[in-house]
Protein backbone atom coordinates (compact mmCIF):
# COMPACT_ATOMS: atom_id res chain seq x y z
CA UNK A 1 79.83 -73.29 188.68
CA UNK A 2 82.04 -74.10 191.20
CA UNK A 3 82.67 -73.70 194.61
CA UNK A 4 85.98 -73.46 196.95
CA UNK A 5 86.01 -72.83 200.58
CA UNK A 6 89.18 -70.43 200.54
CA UNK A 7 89.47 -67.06 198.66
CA UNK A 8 93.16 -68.59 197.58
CA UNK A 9 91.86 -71.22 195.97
CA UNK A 10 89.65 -69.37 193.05
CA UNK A 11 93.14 -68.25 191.06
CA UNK A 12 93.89 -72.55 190.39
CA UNK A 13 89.81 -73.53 190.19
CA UNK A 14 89.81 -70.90 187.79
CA UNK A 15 92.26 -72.13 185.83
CA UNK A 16 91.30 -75.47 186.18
CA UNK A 17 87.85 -74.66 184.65
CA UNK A 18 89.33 -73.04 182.05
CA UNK A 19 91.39 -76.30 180.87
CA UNK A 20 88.18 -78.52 181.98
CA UNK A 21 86.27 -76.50 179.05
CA UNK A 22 88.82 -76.89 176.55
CA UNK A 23 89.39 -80.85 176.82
CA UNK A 24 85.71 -81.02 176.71
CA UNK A 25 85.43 -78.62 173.81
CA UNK A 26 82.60 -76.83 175.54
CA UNK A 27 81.41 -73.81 173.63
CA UNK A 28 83.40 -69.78 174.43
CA UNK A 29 80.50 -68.74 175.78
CA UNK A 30 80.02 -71.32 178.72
CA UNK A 31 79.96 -69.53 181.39
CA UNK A 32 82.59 -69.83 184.59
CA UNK A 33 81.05 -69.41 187.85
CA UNK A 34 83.69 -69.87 190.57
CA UNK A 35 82.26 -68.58 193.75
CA UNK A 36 84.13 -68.91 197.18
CA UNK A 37 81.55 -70.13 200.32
CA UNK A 38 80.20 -73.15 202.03
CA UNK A 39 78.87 -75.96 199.07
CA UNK A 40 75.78 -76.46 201.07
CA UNK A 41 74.96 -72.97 201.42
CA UNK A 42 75.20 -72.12 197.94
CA UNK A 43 73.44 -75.10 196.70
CA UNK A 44 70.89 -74.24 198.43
CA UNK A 45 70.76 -70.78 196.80
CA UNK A 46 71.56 -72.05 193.29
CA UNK A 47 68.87 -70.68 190.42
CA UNK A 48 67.27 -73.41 188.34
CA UNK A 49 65.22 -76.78 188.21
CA UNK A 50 68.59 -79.03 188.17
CA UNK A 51 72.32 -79.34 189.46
CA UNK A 52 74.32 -82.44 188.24
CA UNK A 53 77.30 -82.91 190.26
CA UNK A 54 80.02 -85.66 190.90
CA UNK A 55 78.97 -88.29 193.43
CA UNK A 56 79.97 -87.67 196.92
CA UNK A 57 82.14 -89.68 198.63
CA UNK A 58 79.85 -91.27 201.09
CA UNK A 59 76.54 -91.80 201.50
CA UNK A 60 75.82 -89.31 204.14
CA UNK A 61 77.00 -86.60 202.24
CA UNK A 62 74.64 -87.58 199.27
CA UNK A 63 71.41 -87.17 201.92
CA UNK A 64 72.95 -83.90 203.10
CA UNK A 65 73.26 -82.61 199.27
CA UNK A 66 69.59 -84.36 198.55
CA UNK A 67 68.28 -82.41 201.93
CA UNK A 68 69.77 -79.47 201.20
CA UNK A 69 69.38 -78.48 197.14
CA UNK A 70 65.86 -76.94 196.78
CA UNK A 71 66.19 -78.21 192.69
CA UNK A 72 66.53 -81.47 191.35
CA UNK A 73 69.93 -83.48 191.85
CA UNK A 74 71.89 -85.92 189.39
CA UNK A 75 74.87 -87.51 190.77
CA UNK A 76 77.57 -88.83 188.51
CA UNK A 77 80.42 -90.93 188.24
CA UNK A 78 83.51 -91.79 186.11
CA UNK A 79 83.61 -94.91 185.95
CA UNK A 80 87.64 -95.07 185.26
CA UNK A 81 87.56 -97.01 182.56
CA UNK A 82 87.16 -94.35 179.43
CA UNK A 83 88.13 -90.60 179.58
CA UNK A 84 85.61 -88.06 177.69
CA UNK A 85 88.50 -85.55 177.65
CA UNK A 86 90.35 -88.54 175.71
């Protein structure tokens, strides 16, 4: 899933997705969830028992995603030194 603020924006995160899936080799039936709304709204409305998403770029905003996700959180990061799309 992913979210964009602008309407505009869900052409190009579409496509993006669809690249993202291939470099990772993810299975065709993956599903592609782009929605368009405010993050922390829709996290907070997000089905399941766990979201992992990229770490935040400051420390504030990881409380605000911990505070606001009624679901278990796992933050990661690319380190920069190895690709997994490589």
């Amino acid at each position: 899933m992913r979210v964009v603020d602008d309407p505009v924006q869900v052409k190009q995160a579409q496509a993006d997705t669809k690249r993202f899936k291939e470099l990772a080799r993810l299975p065709s039936s993956a599903e592609e969830n782009i929605i368009t709304g405010n993050f922390y709204e829709i996290l907070n409305e997000i089905p399941g028992d766990l979201s992992i998403l990229g770490m935040p770029e400051s420390y504030e905003q990881v409380l605000k995603v911990i505070e606001t996700a009624n679901h278990s959180i796992v933050f990661i990061k690319d380190s920069g030194l190895e690709s997994a799309l490589a």
